[in-house]
PDB file of N, CA and C in Angstrom:
ATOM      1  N   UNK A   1      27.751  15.449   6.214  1.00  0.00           N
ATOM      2  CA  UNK A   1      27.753  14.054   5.836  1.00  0.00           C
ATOM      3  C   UNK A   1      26.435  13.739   5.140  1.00  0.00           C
ATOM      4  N   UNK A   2      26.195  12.963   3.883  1.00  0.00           N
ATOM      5  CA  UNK A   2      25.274  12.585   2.971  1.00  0.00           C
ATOM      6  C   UNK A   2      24.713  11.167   3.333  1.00  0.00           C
ATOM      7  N   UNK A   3      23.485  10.994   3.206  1.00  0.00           N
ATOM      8  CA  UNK A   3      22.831  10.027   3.376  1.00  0.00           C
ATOM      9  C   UNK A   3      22.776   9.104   2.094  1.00  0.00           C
ATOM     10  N   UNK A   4      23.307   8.064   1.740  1.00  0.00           N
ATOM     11  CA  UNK A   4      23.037   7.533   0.196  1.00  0.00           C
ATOM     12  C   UNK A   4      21.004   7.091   0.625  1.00  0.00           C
ATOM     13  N   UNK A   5      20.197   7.376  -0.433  1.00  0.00           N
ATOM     14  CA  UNK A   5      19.142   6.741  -0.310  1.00  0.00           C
ATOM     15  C   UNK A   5      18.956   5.150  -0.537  1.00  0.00           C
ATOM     16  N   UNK A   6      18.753   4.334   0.264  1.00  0.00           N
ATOM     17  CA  UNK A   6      18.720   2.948   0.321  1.00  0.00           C
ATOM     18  C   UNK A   6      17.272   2.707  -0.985  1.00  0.00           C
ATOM     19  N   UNK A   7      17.069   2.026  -1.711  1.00  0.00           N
ATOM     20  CA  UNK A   7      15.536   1.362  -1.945  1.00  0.00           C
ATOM     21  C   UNK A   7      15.550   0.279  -1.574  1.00  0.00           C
ATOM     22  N   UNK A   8      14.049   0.399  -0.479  1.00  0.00           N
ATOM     23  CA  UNK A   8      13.695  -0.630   0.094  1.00  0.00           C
ATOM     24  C   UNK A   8      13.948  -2.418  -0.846  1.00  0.00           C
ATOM     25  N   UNK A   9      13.051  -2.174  -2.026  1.00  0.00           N
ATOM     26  CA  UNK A   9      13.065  -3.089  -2.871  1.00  0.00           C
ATOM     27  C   UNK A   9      13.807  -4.221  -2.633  1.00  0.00           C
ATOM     28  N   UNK A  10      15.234  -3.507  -2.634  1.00  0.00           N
ATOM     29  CA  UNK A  10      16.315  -4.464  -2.682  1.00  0.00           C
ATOM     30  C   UNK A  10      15.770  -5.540  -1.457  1.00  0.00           C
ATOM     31  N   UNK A  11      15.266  -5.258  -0.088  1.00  0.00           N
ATOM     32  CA  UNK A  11      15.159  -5.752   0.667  1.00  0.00           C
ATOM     33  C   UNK A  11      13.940  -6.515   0.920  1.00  0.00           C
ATOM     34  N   UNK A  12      12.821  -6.582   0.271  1.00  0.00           N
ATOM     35  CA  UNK A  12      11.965  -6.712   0.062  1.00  0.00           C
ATOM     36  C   UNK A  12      11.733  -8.195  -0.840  1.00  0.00           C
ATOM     37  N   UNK A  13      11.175  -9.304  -0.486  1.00  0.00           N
ATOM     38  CA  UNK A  13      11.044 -10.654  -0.913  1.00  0.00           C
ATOM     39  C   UNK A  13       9.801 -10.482  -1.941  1.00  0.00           C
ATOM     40  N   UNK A  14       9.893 -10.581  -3.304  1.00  0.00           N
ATOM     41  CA  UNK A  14       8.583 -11.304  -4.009  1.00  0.00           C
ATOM     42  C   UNK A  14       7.798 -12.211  -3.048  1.00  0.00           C
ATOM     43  N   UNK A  15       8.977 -13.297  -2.788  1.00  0.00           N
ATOM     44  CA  UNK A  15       8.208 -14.435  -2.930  1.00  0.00           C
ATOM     45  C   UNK A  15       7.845 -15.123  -1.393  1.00  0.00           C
ATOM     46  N   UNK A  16       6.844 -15.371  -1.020  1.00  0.00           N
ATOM     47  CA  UNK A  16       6.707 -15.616   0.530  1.00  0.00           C
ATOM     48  C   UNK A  16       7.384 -17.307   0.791  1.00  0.00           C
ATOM     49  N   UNK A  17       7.674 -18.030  -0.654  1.00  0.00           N
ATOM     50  CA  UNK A  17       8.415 -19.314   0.028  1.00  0.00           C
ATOM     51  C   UNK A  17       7.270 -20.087   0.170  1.00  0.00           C
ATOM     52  N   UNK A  18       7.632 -21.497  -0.001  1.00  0.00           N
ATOM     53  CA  UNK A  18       6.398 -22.975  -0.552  1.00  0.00           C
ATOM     54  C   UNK A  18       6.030 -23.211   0.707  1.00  0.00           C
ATOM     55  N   UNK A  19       5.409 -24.137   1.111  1.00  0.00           N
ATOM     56  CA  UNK A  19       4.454 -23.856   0.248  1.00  0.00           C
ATOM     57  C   UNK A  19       3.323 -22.544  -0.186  1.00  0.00           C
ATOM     58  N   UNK A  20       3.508 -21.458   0.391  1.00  0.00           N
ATOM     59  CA  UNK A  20       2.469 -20.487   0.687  1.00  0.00           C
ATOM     60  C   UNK A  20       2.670 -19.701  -0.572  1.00  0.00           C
ATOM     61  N   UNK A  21       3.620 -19.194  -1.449  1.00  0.00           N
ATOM     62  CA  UNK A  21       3.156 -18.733  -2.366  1.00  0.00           C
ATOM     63  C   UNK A  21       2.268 -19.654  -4.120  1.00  0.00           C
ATOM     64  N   UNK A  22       2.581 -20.769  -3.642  1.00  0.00           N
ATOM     65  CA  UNK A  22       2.065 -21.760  -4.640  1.00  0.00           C
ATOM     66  C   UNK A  22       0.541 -21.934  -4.565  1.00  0.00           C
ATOM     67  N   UNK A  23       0.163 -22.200  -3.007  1.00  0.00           N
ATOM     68  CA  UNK A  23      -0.817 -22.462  -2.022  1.00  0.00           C
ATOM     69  C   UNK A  23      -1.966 -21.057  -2.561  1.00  0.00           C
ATOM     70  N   UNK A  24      -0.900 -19.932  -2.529  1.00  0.00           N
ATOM     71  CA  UNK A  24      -2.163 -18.511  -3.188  1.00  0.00           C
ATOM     72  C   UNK A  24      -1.808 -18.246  -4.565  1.00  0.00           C
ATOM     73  N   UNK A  25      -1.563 -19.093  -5.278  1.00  0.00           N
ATOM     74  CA  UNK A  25      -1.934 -18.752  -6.896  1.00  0.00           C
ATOM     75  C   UNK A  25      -0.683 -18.587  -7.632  1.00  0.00           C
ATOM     76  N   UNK A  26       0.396 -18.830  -7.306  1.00  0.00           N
ATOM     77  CA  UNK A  26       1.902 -18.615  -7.522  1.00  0.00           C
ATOM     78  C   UNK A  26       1.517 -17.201  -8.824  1.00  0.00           C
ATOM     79  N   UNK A  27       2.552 -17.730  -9.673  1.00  0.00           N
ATOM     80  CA  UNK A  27       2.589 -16.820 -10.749  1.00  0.00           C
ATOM     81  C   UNK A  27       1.696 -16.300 -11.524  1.00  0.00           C
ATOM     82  N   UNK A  28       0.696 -17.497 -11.613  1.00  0.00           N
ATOM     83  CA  UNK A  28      -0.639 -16.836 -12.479  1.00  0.00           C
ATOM     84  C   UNK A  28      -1.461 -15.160 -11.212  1.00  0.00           C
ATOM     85  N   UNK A  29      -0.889 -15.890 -10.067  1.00  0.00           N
ATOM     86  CA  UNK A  29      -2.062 -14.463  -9.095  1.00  0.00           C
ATOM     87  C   UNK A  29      -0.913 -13.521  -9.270  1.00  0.00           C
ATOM     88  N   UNK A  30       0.461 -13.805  -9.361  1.00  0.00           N
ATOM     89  CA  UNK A  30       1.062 -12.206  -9.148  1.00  0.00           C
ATOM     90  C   UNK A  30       1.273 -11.631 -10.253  1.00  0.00           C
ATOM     91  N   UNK A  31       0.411 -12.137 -11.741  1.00  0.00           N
ATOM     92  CA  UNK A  31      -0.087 -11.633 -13.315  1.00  0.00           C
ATOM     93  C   UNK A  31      -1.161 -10.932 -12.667  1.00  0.00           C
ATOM     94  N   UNK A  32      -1.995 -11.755 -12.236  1.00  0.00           N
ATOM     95  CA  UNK A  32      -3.533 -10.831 -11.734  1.00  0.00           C
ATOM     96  C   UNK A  32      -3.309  -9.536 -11.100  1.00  0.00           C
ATOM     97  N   UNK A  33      -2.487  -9.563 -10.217  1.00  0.00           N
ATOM     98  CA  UNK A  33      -2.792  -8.430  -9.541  1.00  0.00           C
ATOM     99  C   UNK A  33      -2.054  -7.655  -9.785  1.00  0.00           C
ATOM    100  N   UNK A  34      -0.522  -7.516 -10.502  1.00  0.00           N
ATOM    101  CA  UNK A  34       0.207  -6.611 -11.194  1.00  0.00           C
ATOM    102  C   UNK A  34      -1.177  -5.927 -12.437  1.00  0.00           C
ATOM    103  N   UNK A  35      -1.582  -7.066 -13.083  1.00  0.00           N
ATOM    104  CA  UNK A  35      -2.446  -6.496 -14.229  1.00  0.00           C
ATOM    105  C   UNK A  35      -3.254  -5.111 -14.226  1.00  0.00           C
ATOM    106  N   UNK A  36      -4.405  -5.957 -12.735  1.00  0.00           N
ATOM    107  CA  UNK A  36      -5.622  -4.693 -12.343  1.00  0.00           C
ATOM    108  C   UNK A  36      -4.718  -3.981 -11.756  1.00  0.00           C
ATOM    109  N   UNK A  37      -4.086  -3.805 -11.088  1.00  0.00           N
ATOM    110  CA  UNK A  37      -3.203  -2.761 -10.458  1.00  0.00           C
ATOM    111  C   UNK A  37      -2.742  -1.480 -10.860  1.00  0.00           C
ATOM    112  N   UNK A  38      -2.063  -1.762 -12.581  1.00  0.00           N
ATOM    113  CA  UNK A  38      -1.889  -1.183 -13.360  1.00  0.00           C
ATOM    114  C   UNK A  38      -3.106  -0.642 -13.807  1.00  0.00           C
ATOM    115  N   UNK A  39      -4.150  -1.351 -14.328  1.00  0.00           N
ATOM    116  CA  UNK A  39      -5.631  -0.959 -15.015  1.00  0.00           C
ATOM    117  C   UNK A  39      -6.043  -0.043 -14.335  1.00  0.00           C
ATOM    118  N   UNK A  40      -6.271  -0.442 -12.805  1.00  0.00           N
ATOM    119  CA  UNK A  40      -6.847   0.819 -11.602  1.00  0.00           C
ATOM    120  C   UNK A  40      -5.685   2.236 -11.785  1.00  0.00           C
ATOM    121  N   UNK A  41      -4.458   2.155 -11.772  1.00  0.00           N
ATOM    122  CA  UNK A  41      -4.153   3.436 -11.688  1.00  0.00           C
ATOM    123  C   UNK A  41      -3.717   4.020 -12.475  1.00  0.00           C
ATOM    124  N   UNK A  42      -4.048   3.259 -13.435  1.00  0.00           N
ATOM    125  CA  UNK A  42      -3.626   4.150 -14.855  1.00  0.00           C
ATOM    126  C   UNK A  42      -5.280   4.272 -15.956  1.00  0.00           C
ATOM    127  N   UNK A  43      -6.053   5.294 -15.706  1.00  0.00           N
ATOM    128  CA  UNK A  43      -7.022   6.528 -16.139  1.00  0.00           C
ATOM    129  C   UNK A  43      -6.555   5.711 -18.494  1.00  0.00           C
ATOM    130  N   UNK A  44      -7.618   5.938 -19.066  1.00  0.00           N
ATOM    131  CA  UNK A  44      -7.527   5.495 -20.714  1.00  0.00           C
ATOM    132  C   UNK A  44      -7.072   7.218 -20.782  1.00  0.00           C
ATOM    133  N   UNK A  45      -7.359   8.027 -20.199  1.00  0.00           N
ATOM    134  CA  UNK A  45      -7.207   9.662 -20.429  1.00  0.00           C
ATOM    135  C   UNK A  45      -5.765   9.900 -20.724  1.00  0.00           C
ATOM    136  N   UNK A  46      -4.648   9.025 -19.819  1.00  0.00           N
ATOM    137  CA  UNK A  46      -3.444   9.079 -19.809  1.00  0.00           C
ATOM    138  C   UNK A  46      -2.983   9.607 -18.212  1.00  0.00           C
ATOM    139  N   UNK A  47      -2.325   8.725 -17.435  1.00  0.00           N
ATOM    140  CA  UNK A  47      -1.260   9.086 -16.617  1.00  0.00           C
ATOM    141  C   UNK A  47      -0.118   9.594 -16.567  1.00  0.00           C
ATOM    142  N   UNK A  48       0.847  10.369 -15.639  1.00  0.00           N
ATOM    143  CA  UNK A  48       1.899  10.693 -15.533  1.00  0.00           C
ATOM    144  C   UNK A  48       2.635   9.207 -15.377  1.00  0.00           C
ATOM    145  N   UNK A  49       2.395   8.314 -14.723  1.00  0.00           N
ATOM    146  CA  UNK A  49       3.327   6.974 -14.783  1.00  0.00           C
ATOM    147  C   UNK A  49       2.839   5.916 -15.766  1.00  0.00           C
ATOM    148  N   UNK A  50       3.360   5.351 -16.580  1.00  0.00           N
ATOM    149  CA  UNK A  50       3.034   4.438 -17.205  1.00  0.00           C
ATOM    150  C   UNK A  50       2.704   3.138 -16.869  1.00  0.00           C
ATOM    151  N   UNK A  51       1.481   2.879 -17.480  1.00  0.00           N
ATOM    152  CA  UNK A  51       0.835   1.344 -17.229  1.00  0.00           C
ATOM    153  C   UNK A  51       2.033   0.252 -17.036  1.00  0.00           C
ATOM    154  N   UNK A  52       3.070   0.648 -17.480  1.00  0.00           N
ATOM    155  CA  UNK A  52       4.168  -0.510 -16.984  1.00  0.00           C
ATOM    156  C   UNK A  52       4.914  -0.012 -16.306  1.00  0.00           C
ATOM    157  N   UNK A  53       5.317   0.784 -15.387  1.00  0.00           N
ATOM    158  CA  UNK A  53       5.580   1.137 -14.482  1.00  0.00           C
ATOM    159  C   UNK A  53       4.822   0.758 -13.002  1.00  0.00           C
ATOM    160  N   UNK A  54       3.756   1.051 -13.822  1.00  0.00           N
ATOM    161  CA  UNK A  54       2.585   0.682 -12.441  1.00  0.00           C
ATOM    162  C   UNK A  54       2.294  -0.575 -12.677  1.00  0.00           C
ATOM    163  N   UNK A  55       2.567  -2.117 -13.390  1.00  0.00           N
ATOM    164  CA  UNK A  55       2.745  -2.887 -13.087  1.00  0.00           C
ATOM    165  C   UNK A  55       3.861  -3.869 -12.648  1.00  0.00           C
ATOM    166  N   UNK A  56       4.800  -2.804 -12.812  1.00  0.00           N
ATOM    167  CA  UNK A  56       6.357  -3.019 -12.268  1.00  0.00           C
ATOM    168  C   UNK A  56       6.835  -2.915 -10.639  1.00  0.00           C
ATOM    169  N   UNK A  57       5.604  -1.723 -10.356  1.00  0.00           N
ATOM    170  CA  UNK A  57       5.763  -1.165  -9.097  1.00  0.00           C
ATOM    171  C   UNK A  57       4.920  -2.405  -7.934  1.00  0.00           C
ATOM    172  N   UNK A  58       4.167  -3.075  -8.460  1.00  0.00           N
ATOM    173  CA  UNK A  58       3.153  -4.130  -8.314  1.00  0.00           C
ATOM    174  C   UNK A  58       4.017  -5.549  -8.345  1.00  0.00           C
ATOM    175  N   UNK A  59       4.719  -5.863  -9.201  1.00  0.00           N
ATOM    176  CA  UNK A  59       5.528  -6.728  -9.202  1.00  0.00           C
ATOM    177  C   UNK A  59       6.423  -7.310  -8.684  1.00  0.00           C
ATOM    178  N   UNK A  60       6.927  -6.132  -8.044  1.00  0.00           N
ATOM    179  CA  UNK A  60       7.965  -6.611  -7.035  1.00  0.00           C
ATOM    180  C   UNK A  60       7.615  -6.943  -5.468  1.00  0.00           C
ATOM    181  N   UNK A  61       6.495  -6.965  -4.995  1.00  0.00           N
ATOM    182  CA  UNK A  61       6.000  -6.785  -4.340  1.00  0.00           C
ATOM    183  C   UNK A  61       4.938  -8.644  -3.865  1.00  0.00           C
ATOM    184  N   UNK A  62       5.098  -9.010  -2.522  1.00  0.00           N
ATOM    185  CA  UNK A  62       5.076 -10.106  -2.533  1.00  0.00           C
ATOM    186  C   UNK A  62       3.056 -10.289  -2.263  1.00  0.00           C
ATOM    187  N   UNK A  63       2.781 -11.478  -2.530  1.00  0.00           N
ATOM    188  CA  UNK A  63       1.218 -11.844  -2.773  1.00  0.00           C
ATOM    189  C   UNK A  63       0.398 -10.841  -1.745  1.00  0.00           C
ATOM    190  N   UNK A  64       0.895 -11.666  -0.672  1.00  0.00           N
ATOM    191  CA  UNK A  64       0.277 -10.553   0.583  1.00  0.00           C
ATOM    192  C   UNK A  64      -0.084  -9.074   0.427  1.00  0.00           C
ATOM    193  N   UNK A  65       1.308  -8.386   0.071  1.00  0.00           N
ATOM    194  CA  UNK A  65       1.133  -7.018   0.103  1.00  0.00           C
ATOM    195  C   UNK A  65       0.293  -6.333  -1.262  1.00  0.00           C
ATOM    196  N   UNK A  66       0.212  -6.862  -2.146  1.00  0.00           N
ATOM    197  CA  UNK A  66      -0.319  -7.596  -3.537  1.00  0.00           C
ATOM    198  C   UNK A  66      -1.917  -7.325  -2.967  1.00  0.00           C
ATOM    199  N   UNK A  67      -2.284  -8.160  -2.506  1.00  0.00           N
ATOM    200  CA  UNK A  67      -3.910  -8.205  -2.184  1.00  0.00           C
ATOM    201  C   UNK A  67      -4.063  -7.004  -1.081  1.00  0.00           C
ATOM    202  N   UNK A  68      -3.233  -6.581  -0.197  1.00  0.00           N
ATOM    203  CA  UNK A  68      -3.442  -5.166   0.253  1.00  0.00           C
ATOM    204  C   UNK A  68      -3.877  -3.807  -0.455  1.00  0.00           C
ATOM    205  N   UNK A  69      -3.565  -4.044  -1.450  1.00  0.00           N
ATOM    206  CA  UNK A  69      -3.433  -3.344  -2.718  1.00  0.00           C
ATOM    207  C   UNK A  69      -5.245  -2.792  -2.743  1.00  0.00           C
ATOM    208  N   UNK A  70      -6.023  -4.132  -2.805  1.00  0.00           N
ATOM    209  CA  UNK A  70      -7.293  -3.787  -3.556  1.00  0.00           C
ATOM    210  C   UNK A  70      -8.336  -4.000  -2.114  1.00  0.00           C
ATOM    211  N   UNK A  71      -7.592  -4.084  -0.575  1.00  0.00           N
ATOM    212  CA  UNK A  71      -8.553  -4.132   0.074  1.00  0.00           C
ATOM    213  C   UNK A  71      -8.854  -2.935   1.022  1.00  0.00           C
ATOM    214  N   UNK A  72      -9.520  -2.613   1.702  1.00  0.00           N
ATOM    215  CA  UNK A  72      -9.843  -1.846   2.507  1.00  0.00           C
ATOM    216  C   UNK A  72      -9.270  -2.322   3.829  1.00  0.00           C
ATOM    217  N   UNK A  73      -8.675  -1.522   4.688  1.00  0.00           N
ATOM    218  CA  UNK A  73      -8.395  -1.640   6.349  1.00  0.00           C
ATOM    219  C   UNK A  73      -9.261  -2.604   6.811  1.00  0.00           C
ATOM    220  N   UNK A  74     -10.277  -2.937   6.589  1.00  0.00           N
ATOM    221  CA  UNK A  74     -11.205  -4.253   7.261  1.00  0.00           C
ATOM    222  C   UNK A  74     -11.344  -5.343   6.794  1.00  0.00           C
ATOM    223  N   UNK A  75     -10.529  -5.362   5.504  1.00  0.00           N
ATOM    224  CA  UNK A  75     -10.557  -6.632   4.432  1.00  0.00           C
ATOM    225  C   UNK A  75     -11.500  -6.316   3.586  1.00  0.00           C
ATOM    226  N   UNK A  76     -12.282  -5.792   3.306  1.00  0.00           N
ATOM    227  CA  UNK A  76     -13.633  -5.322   2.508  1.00  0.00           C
ATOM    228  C   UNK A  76     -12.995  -5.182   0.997  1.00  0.00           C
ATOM    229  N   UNK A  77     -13.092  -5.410  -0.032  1.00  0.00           N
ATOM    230  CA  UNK A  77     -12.793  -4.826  -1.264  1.00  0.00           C
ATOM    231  C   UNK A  77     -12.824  -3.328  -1.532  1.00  0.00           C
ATOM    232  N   UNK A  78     -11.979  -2.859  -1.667  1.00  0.00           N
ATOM    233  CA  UNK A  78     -11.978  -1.014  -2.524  1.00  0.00           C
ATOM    234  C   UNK A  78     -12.750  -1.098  -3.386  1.00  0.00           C
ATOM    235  N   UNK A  79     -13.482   0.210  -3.425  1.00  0.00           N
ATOM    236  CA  UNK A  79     -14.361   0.064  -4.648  1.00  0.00           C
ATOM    237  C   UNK A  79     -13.544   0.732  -6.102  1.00  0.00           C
ATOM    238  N   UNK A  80     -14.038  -0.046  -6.916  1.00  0.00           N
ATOM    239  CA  UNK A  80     -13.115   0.174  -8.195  1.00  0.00           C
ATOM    240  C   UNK A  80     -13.468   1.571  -8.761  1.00  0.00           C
ATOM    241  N   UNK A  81     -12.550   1.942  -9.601  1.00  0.00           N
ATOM    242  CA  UNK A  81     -13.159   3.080 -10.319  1.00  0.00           C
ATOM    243  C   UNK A  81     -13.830   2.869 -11.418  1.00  0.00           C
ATOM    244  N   UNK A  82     -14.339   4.333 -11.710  1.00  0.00           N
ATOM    245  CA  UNK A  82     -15.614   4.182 -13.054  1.00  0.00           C
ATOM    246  C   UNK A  82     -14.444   4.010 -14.594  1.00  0.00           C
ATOM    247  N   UNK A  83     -13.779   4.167 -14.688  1.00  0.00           N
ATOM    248  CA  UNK A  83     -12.679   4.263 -15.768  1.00  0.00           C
ATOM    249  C   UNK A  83     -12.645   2.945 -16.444  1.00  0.00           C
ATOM    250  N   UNK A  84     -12.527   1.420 -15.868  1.00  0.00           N
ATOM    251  CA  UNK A  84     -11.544   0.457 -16.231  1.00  0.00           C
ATOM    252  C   UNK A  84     -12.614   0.016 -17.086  1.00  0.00           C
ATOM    253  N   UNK A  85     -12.682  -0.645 -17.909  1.00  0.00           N
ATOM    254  CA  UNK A  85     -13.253  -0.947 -19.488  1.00  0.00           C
ATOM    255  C   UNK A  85     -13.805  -2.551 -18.614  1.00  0.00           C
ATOM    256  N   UNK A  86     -14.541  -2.889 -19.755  1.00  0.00           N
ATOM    257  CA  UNK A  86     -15.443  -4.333 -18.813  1.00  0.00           C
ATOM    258  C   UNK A  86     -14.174  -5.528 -18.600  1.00  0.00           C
ATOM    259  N   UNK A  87     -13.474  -5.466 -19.314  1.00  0.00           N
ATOM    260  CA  UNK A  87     -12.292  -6.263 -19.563  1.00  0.00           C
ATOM    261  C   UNK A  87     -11.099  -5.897 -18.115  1.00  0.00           C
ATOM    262  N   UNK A  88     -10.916  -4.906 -18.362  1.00  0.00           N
ATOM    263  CA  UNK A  88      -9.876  -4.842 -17.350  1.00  0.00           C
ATOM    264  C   UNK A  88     -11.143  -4.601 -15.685  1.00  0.00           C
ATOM    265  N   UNK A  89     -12.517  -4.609 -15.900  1.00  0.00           N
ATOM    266  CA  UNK A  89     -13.213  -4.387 -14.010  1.00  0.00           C
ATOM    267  C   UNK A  89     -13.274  -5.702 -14.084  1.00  0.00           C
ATOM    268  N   UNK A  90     -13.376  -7.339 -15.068  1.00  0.00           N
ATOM    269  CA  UNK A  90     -13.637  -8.206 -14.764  1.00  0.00           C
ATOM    270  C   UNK A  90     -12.426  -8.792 -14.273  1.00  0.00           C
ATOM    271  N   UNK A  91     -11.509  -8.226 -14.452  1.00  0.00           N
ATOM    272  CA  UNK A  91      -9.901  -8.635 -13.827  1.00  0.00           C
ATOM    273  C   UNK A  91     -10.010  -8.263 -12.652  1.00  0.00           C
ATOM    274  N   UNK A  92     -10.214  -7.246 -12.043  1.00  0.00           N
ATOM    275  CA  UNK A  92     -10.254  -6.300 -10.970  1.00  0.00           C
ATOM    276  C   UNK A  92     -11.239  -6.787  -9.868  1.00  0.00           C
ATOM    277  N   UNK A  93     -12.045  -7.532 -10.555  1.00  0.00           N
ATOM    278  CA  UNK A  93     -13.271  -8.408  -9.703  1.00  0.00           C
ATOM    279  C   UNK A  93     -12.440  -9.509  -9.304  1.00  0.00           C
ATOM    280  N   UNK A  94     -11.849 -10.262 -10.302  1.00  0.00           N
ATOM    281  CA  UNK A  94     -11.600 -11.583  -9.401  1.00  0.00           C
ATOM    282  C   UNK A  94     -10.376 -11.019  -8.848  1.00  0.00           C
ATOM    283  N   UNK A  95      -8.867 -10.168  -8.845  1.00  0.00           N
ATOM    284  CA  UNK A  95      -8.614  -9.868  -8.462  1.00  0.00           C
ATOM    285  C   UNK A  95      -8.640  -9.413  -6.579  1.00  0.00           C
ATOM    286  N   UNK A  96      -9.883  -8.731  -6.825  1.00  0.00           N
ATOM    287  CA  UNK A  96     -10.410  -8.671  -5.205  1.00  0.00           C
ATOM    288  C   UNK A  96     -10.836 -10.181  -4.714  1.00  0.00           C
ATOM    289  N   UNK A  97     -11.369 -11.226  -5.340  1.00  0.00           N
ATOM    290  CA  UNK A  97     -12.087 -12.386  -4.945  1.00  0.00           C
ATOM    291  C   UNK A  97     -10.293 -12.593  -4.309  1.00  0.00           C
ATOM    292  N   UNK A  98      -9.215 -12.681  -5.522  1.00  0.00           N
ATOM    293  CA  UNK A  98      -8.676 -14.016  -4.644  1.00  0.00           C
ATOM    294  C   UNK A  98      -7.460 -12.616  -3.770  1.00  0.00           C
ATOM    295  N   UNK A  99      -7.393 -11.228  -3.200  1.00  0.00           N
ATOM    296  CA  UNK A  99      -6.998 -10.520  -2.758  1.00  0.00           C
ATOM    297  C   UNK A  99      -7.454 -10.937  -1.055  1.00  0.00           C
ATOM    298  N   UNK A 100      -8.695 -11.772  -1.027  1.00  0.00           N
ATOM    299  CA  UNK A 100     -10.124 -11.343   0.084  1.00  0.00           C
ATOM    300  C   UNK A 100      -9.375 -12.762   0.280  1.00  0.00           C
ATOM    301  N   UNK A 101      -9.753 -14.014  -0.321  1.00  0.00           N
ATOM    302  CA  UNK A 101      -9.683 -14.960   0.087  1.00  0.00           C
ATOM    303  C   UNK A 101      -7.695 -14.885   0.642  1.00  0.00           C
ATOM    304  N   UNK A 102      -6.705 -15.144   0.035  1.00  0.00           N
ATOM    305  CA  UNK A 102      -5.295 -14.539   0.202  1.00  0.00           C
ATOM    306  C   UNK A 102      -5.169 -14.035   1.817  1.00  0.00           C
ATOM    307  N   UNK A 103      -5.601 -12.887   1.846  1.00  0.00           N
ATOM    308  CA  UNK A 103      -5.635 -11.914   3.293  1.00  0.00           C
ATOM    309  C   UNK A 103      -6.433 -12.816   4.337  1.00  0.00           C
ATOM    310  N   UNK A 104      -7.101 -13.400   3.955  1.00  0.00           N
ATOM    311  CA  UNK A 104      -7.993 -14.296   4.895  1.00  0.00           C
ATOM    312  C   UNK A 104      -7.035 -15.477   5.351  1.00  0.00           C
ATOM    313  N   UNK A 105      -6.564 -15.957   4.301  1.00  0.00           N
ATOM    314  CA  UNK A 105      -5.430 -17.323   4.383  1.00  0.00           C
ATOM    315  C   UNK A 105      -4.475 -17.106   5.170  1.00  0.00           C
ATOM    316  N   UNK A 106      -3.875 -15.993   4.742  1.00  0.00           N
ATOM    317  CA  UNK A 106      -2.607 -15.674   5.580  1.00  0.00           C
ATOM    318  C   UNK A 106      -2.828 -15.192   6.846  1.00  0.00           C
ATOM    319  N   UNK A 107      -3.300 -14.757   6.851  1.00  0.00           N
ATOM    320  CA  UNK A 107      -3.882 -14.405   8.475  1.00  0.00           C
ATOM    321  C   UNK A 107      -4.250 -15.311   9.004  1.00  0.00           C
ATOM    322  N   UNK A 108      -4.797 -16.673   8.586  1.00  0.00           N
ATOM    323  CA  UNK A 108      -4.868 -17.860   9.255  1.00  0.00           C
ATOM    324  C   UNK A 108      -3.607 -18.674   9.662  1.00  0.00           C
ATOM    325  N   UNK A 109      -2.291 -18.241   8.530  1.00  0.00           N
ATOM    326  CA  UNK A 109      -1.116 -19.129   8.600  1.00  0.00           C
ATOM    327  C   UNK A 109      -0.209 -18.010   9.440  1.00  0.00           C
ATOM    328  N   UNK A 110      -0.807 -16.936   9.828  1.00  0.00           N
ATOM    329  CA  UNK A 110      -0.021 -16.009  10.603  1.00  0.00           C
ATOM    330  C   UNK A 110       0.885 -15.246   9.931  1.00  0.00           C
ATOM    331  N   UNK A 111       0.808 -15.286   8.695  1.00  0.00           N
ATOM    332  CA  UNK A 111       2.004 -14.233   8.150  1.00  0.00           C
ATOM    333  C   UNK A 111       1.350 -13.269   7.340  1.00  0.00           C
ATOM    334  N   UNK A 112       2.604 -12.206   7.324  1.00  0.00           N
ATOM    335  CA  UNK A 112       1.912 -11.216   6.983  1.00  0.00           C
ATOM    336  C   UNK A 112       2.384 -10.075   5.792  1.00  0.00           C
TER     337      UNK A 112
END
């Protein structure tokens, strides 16, 4: 007997629901962090996945888990890599600003 593979995705909410995804930056933050997301793991050298892939993979994916993305297990910011051009680390900076503040929020409103 065969297992069909499920993707999670399907099951998986963008959107955490008002007021709380409005409250952390609605659409303009889940541009931000799809953006650097992509920038961080996609190397100017060239990747095996494409920069839109890796902001696709980012996209579907709701604010919360979004700012998990760029923090460390203690909330601390990841440190960026040497690669991303001043343009895409100044994304990647505020990125972490509102990743830090986000993780902080929600953890105050209890969700996660």
């Amino acid at each position: 007997m065969t297992i069909d593979r499920v993707n999670a995705a399907k099951f998986t909410s963008r959107s955490l629901g008002e007021p709380h995804d409005s409250d952390f930056g609605g659409e303009e933050a889940h541009q931000l962090f799809n953006a650097a997301h992509a920038d961080i793991c996609c190397p100017p050298m060239g990747h095996r996945i494409s920069w839109s892939d890796c902001y696709g993979g980012a996209d579907m994916l709701p604010l919360t888990l979004k700012a998990d993305l760029f923090l460390e297990f203690n909330g601390e910011p990841r440190p960026l890599p040497g690669h991303l051009t001043e343009k895409q680390h100044d994304r990647a900076l505020r990125a972490q600003r509102l990743a830090t503040r986000i993780r902080r929020e929600a953890h105050r409103r209890n969700i996660h």
